[in-house]
N, C-alpha and C. Protein backbone atom coordinates (compact mmCIF):
# COMPACT_ATOMS: atom_id res chain seq x y z
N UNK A 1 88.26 108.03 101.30
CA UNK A 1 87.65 106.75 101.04
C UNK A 1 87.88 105.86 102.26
N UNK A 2 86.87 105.41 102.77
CA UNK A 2 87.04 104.26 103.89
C UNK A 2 87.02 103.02 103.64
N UNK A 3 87.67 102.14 104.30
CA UNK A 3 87.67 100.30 103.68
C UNK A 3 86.93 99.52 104.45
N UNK A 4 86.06 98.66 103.99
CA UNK A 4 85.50 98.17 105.84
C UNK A 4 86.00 96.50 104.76
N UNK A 5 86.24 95.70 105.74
CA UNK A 5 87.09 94.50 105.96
C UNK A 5 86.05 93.61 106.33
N UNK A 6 86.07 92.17 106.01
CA UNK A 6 85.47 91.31 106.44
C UNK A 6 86.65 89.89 107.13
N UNK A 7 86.10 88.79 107.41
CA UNK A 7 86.82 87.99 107.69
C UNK A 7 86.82 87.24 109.16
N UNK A 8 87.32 86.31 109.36
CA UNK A 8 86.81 84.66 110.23
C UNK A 8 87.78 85.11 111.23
N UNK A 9 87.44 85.14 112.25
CA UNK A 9 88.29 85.35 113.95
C UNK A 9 88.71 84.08 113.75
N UNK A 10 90.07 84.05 114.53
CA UNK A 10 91.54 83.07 114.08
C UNK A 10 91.22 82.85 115.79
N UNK A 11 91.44 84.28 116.77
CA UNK A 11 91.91 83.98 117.68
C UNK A 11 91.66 85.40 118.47
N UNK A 12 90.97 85.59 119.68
CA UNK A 12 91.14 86.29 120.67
C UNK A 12 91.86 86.68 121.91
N UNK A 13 92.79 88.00 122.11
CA UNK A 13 93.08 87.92 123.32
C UNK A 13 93.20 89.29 123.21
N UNK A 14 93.40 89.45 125.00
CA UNK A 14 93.73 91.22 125.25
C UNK A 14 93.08 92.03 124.54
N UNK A 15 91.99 92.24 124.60
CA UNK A 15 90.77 93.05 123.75
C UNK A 15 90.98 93.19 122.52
N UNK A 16 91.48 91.99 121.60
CA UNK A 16 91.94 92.31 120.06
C UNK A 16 91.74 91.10 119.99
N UNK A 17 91.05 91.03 118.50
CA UNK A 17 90.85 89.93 117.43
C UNK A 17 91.62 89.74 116.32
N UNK A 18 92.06 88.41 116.36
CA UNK A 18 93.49 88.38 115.27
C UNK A 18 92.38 87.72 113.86
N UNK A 19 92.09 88.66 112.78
CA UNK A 19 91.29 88.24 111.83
C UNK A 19 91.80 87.50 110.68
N UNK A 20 91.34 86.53 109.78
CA UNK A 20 91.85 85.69 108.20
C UNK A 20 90.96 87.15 107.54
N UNK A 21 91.54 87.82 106.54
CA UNK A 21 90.38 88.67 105.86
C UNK A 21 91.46 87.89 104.58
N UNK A 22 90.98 87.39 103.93
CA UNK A 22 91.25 86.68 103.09
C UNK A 22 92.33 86.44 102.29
N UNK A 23 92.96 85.56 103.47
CA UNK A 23 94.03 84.79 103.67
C UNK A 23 95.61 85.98 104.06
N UNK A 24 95.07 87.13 104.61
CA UNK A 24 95.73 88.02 105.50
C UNK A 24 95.55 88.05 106.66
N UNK A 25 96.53 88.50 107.81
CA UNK A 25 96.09 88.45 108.86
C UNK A 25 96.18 89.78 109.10
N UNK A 26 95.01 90.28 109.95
CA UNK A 26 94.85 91.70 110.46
C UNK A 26 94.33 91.52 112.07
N UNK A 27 94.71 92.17 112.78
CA UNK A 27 94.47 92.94 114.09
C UNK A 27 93.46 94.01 114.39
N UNK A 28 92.63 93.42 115.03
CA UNK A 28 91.40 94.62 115.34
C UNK A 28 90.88 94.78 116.37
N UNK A 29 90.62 95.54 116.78
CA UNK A 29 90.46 95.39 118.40
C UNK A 29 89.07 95.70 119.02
N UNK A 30 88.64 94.86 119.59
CA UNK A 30 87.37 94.44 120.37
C UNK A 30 86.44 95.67 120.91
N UNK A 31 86.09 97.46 120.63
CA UNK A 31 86.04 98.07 121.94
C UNK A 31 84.78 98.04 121.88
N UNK A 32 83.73 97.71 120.79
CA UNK A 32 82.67 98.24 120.97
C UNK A 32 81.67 96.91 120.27
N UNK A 33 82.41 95.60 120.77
CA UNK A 33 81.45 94.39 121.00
C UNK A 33 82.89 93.01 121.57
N UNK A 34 81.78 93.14 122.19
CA UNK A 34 82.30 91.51 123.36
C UNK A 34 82.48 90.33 123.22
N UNK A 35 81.21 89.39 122.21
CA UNK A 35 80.87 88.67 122.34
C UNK A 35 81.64 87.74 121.18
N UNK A 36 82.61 88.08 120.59
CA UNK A 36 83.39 87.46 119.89
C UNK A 36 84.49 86.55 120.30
N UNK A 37 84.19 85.41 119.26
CA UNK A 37 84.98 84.21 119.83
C UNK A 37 85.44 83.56 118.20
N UNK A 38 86.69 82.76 118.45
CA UNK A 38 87.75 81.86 117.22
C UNK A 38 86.22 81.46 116.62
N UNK A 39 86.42 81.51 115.00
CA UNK A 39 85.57 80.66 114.44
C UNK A 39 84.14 82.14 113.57
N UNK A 40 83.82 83.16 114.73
CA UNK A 40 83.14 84.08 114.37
C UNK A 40 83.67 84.91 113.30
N UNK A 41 82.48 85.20 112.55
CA UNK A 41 82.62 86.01 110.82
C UNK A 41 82.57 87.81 111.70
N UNK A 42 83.29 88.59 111.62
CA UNK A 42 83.58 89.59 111.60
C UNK A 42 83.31 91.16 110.55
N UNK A 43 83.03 92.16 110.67
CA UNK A 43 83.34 93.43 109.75
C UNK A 43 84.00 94.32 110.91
N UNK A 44 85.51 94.59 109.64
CA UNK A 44 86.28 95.57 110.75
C UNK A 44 86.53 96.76 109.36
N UNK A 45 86.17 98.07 110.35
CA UNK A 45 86.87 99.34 110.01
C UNK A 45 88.05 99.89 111.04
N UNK A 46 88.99 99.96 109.93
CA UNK A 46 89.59 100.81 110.60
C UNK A 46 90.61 100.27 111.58
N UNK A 47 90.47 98.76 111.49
CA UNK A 47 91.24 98.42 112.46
C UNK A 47 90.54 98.01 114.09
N UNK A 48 89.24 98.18 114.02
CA UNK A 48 88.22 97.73 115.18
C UNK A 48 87.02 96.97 114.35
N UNK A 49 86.29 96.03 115.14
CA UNK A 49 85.34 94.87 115.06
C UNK A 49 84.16 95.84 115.05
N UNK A 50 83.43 96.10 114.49
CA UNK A 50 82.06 96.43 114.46
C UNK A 50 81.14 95.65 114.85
N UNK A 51 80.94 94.98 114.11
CA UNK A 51 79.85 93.86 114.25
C UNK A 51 80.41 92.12 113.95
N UNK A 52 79.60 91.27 114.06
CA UNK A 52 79.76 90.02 113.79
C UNK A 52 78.36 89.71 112.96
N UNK A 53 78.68 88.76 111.81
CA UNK A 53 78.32 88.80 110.50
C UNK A 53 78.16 87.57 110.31
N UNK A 54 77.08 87.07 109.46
CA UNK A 54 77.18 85.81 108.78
C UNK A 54 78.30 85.38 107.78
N UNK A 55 78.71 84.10 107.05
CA UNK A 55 79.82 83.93 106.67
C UNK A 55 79.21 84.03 105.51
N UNK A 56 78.21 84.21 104.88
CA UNK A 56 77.86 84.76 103.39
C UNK A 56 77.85 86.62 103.40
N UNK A 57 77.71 87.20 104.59
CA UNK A 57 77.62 88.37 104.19
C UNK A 57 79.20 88.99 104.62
N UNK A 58 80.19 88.41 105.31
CA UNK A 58 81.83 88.30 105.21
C UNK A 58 82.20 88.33 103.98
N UNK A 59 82.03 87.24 103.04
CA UNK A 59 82.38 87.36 101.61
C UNK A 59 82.00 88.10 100.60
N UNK A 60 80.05 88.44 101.02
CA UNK A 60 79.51 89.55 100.33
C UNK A 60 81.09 90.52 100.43
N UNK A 61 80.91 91.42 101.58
CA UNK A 61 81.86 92.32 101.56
C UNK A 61 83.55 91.99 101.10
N UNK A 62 83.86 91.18 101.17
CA UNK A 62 85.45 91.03 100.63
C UNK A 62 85.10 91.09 99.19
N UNK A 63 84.09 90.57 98.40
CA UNK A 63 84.49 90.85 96.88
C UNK A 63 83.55 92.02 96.74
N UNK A 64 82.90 92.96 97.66
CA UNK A 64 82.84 94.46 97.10
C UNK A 64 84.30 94.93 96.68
N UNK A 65 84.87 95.00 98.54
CA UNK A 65 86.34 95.31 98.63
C UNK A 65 87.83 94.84 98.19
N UNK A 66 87.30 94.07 96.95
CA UNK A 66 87.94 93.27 96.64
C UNK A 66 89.40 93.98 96.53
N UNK A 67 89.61 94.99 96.04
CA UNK A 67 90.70 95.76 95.61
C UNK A 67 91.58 96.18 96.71
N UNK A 68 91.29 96.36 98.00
CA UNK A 68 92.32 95.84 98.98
C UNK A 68 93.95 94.71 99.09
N UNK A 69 93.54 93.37 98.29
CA UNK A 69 94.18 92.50 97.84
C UNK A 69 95.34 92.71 96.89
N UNK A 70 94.99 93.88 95.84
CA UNK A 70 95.63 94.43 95.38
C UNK A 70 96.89 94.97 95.68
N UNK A 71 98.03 94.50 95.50
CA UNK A 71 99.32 95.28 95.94
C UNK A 71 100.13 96.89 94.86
N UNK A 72 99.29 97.00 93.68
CA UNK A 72 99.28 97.64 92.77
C UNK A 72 98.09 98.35 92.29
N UNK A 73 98.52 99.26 92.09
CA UNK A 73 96.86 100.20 91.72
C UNK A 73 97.38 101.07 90.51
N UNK A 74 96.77 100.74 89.35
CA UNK A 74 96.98 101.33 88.37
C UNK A 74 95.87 102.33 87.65
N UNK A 75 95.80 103.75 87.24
CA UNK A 75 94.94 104.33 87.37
C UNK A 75 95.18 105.17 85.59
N UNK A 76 94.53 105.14 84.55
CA UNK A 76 94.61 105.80 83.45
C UNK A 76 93.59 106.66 83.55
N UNK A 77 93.54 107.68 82.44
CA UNK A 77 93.00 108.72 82.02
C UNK A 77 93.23 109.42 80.99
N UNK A 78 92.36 110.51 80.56
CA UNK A 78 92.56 110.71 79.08
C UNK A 78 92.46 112.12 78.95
N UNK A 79 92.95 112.94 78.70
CA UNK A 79 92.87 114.49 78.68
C UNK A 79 93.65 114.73 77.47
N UNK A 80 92.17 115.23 76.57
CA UNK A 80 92.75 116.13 75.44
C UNK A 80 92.98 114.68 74.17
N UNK A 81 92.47 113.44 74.23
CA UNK A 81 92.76 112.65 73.40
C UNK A 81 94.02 112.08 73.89
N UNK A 82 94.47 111.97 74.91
CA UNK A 82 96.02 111.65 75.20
C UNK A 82 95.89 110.83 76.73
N UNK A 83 96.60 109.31 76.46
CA UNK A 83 96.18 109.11 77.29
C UNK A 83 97.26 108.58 78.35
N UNK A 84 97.15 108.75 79.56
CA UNK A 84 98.61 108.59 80.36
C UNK A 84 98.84 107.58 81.34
C-alpha cells in the first residue's frame, strides 16, 4: 500500500521542503520539481514533492488519507461466526 501526503510548504532549503501535512511536520525532498516556495500546497510520496497542488485539492487528499493521523489501527474480523 502506498501513502501519498498532502500539505502547505513551511519552508525551503538544501533541496528539501519542510511540509505542515496536517499539523505534522514532514521532510521531502525537492528532486523532481524546482519551483517550490514557503506558502505552496504540495503532494509528497514517499518522502519527495511530486507536484504542487491547489489548496482545495491538498485537503481533497488528506481526508482520502485521512488514516495516516491515526496513531492506532485497529483491524476485526470474523471467521467461523467468531469474532477477534
Amino acid at each position: 500500500m502506498s501513502l501519498m501526503l498532502a500539505g502547505r510548504v513551511l519552508e525551503v532549503r538544501d533541496g528539501k521542503a519542510i511540509v505542515d501535512v496536517g499539523g505534522e511536520l514532514k521532510e521531502a525532498k525537492l528532486d523532481f520539481i524546482r519551483d517550490i516556495k514557503p506558502g505552496d500546497y504540495v503532494k509528497i510520496y514517499y518522502g519527495i514533492v511530486l507536484e504542487k497542488v491547489s489548496r482545495e485539492e491538498a485537503m481533497e487528499t488528506l481526508a482520502r488519507c485521512s488514516y495516516h493521523r491515526s496513531k492506532k489501527l485497529t483491524l476485526t474480523f470474523t471467521v467461523s461466526n467468531r469474532r477477534f
